[in-house]
C-alpha atoms as a PDB file:
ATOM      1  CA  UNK A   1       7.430   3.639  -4.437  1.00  0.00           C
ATOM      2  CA  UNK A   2       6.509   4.033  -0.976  1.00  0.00           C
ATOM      3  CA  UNK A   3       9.096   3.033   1.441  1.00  0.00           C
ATOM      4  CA  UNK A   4       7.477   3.610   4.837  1.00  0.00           C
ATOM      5  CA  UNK A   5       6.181   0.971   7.094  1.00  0.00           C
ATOM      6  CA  UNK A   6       2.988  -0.090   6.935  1.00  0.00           C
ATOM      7  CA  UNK A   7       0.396  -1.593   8.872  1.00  0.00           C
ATOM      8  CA  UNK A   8      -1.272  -4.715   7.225  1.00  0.00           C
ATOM      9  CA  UNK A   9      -5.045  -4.842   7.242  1.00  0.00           C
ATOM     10  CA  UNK A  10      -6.617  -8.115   8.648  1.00  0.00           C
ATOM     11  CA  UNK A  11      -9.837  -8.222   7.351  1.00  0.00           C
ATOM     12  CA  UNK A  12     -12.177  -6.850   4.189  1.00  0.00           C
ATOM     13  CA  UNK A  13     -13.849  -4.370   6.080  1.00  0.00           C
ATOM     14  CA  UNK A  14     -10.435  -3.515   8.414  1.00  0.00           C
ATOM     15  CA  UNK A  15      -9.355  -2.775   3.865  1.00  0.00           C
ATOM     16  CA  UNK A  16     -11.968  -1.033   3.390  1.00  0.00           C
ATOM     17  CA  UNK A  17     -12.014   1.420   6.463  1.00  0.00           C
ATOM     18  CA  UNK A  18      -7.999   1.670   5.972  1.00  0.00           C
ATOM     19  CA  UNK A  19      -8.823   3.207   3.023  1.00  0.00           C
ATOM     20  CA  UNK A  20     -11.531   5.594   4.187  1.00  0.00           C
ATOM     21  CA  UNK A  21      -9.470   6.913   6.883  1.00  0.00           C
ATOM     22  CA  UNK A  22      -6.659   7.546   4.602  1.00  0.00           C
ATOM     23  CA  UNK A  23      -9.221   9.679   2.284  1.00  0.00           C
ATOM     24  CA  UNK A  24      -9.956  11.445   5.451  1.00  0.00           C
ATOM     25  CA  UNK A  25      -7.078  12.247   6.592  1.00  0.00           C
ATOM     26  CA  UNK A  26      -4.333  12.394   3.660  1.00  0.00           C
ATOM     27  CA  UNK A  27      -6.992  14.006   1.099  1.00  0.00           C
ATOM     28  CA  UNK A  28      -9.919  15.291   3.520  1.00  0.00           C
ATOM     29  CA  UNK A  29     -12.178  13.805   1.518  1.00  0.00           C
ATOM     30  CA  UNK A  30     -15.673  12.409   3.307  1.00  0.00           C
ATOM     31  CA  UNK A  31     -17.622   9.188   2.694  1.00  0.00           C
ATOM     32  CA  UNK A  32     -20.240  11.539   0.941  1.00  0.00           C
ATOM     33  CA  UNK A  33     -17.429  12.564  -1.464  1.00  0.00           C
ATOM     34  CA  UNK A  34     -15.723   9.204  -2.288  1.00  0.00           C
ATOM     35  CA  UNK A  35     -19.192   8.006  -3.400  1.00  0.00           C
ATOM     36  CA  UNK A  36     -20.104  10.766  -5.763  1.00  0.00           C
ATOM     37  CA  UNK A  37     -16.151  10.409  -6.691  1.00  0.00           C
ATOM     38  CA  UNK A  38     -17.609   6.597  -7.447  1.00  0.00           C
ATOM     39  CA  UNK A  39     -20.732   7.333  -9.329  1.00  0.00           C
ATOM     40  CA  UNK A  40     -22.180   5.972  -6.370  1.00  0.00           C
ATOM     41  CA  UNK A  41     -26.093   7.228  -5.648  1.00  0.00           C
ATOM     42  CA  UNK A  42     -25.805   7.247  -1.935  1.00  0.00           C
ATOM     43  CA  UNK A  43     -22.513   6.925   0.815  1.00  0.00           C
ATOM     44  CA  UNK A  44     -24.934   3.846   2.786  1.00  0.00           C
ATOM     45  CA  UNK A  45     -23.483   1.548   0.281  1.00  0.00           C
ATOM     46  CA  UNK A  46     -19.544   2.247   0.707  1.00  0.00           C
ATOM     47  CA  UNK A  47     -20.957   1.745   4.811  1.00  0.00           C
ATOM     48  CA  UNK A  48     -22.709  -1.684   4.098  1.00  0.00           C
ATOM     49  CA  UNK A  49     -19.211  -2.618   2.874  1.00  0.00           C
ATOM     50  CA  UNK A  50     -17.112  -1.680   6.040  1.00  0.00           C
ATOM     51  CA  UNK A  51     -19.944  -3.699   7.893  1.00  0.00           C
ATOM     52  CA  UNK A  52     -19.941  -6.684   6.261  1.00  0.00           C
ATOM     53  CA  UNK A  53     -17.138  -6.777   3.883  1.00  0.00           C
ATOM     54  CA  UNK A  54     -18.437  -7.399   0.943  1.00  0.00           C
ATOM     55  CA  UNK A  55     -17.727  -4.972  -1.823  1.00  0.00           C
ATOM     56  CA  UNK A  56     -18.271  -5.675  -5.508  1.00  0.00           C
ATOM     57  CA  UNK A  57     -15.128  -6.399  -7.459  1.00  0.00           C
ATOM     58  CA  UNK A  58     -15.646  -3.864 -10.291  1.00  0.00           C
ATOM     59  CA  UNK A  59     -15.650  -1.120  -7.636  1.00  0.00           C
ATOM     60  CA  UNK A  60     -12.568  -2.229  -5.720  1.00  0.00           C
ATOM     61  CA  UNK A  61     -10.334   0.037  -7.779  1.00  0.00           C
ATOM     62  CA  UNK A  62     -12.618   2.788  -7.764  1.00  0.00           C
ATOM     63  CA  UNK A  63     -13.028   3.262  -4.231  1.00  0.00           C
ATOM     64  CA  UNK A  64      -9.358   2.683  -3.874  1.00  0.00           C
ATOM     65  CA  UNK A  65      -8.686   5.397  -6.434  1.00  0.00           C
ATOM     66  CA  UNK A  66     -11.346   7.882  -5.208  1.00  0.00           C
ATOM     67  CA  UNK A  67      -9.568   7.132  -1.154  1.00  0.00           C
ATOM     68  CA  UNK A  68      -5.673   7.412  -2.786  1.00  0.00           C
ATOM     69  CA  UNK A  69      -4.859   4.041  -1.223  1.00  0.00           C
ATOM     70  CA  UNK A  70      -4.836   0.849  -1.791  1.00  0.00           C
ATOM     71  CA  UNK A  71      -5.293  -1.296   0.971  1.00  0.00           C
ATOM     72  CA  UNK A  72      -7.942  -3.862  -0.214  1.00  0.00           C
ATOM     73  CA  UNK A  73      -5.337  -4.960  -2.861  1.00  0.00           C
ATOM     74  CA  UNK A  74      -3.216  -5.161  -0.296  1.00  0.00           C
ATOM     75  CA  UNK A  75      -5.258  -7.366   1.653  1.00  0.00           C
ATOM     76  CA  UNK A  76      -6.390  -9.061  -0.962  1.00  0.00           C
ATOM     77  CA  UNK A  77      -2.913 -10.157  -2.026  1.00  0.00           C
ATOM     78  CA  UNK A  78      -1.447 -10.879   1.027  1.00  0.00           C
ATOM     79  CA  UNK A  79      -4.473 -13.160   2.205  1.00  0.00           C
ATOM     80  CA  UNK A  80      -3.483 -15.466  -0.465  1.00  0.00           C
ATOM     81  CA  UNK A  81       0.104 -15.521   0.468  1.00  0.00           C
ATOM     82  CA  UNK A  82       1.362 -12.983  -2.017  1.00  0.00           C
ATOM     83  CA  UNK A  83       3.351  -9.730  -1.683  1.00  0.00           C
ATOM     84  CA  UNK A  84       2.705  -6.793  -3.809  1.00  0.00           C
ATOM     85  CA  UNK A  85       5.276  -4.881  -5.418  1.00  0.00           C
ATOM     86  CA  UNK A  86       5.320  -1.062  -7.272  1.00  0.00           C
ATOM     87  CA  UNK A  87       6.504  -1.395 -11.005  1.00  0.00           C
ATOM     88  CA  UNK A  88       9.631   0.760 -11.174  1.00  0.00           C
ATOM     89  CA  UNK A  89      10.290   2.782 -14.099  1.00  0.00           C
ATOM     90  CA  UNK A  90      13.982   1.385 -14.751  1.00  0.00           C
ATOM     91  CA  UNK A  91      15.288   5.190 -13.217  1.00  0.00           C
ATOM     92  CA  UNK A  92      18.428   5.309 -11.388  1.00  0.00           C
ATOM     93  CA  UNK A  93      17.993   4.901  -8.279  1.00  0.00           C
ATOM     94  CA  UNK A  94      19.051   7.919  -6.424  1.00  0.00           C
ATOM     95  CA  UNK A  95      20.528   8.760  -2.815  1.00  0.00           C
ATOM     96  CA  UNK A  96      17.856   8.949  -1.255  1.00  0.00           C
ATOM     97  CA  UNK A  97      16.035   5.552  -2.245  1.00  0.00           C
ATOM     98  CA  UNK A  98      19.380   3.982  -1.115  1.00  0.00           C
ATOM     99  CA  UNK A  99      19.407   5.849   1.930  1.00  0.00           C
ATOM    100  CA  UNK A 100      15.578   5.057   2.966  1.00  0.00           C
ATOM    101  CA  UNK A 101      16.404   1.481   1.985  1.00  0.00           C
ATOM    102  CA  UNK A 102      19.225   1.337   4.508  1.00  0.00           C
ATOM    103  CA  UNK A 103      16.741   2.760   6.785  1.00  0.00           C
ATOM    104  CA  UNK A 104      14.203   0.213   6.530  1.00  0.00           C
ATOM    105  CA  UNK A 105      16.645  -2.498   6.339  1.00  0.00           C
ATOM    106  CA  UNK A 106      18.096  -1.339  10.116  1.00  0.00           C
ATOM    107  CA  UNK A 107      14.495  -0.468  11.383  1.00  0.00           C
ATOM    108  CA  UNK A 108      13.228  -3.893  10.377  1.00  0.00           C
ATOM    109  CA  UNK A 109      16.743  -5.625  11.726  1.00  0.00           C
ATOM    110  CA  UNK A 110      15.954  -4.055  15.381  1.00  0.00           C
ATOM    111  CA  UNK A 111      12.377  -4.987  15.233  1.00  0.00           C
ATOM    112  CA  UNK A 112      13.171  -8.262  14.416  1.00  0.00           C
ATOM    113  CA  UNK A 113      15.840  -8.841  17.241  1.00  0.00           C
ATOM    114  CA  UNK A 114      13.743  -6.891  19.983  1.00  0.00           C
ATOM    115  CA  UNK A 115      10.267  -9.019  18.216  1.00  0.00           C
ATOM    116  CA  UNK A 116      12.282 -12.703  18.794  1.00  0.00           C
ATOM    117  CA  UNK A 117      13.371 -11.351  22.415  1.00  0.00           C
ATOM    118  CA  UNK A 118       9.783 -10.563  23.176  1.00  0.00           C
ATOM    119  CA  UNK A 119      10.188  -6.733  22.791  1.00  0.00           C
ATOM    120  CA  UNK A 120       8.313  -5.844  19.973  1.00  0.00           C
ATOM    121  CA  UNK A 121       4.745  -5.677  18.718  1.00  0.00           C
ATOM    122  CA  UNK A 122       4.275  -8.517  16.126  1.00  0.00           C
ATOM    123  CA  UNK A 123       2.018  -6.526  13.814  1.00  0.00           C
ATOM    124  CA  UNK A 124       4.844  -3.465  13.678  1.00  0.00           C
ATOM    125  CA  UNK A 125       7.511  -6.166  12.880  1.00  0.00           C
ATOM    126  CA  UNK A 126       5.667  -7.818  10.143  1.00  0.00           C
ATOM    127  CA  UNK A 127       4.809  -4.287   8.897  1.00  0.00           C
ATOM    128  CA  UNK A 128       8.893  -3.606   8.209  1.00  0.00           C
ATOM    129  CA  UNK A 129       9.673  -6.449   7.332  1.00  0.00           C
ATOM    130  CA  UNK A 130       6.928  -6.364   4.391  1.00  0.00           C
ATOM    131  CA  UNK A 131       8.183  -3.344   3.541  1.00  0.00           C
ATOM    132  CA  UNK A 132      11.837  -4.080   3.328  1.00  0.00           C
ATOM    133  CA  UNK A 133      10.824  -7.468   0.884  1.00  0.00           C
ATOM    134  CA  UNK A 134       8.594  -4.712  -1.197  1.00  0.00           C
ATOM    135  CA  UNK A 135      11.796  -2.454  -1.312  1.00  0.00           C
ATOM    136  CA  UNK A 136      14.212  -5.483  -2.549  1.00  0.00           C
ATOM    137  CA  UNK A 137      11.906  -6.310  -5.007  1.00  0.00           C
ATOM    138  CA  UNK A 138      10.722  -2.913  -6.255  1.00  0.00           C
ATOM    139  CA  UNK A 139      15.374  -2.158  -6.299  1.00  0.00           C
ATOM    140  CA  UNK A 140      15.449  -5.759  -8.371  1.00  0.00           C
ATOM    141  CA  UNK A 141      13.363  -4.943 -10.905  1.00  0.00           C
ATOM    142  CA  UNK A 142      13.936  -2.217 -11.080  1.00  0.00           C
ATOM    143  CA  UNK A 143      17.625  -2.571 -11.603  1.00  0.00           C
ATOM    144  CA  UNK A 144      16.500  -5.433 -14.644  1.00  0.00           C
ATOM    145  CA  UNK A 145      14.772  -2.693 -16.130  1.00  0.00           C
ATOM    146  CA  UNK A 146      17.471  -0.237 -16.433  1.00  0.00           C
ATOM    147  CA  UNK A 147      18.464  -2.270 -19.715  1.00  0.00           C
ATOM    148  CA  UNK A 148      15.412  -1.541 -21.351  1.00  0.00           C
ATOM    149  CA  UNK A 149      13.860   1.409 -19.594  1.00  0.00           C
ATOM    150  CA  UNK A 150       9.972   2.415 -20.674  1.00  0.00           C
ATOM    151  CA  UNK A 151       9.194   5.674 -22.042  1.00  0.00           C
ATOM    152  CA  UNK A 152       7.736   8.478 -20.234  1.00  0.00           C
ATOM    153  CA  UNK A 153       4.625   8.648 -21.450  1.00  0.00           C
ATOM    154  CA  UNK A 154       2.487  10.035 -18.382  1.00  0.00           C
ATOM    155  CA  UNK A 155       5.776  12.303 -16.491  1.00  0.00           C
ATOM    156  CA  UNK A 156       4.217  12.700 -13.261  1.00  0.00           C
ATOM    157  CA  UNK A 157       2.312  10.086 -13.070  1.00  0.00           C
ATOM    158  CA  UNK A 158       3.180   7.188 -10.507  1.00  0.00           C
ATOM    159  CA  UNK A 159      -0.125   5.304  -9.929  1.00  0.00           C
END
């Protein structure tokens, strides 16, 4: 579960180049790469996308898997009103998820104050406080799940 801040794209193509940059930087992995990672023929298609924003739906989870992110989902979700949450694997939680939830909870507190007092960027505000819902959420189910916890099938595995 990631449990860091993050900023919301606003657009299709903002998704799309989120996710490019995030390929680049977190995986250095270039355009030319994330198309050949997409059985794609050429990288002028994945650019026709960021330009227009209009990407097929059978390769929106391609691209997001070939990038490691998934912020066209993200989009996509939240531009119909609708927050997206990481299945948890009924584990315990431990320390340090409680800790980082604390965290979150007091970063997105004192955003919020300094936000309403005219302090703090909007777009950094909404940011924490998505991620503090996504962390309730991910805690509440995953706390439901405990009862009847999954088997490990793929250890390792948290896509």
């Amino acid at each position: 579960m990631s449990h860091r801040a993050r900023i919301q794209p606003k657009s299709l193509p903002q998704a799309i180049e989120m996710c490019l940059e995030h390929a680049l930087t977190k995986q250095n992995r270039s355009v030319d790469q994330i198309a050949e990672l997409m059985g794609l023929s050429n990288k002028w298609s994945i650019y026709k996308w960021v330009s227009n924003g209009r990407i097929p739906t059978i390769l929106i989870r391609p691209l997001e898997h070939a990038c490691g992110a998934q912020y066209v989902t993200e989009y996509l979700a939240a531009s119909a009103n609708k927050l997206l949450v990481d299945l948890p694997r009924g584990l315990k939680a431990t320390e340090g998820d409680i800790n980082r939830l604390q965290g979150n909870f007091a970063t997105a507190l004192g955003l919020l104050i300094r936000c309403y007092d005219g302090d703090a960027d909007v777009e950094e505000t909404l940011g924490a406080l998505n991620t503090v819902l996504r962390s309730l959420a991910w805690h509440d189910k995953n706390v439901r799940k405990m009862a009847t916890p999954e088997l490990d099938i793929f250890p390792g595995d948290d896509s």
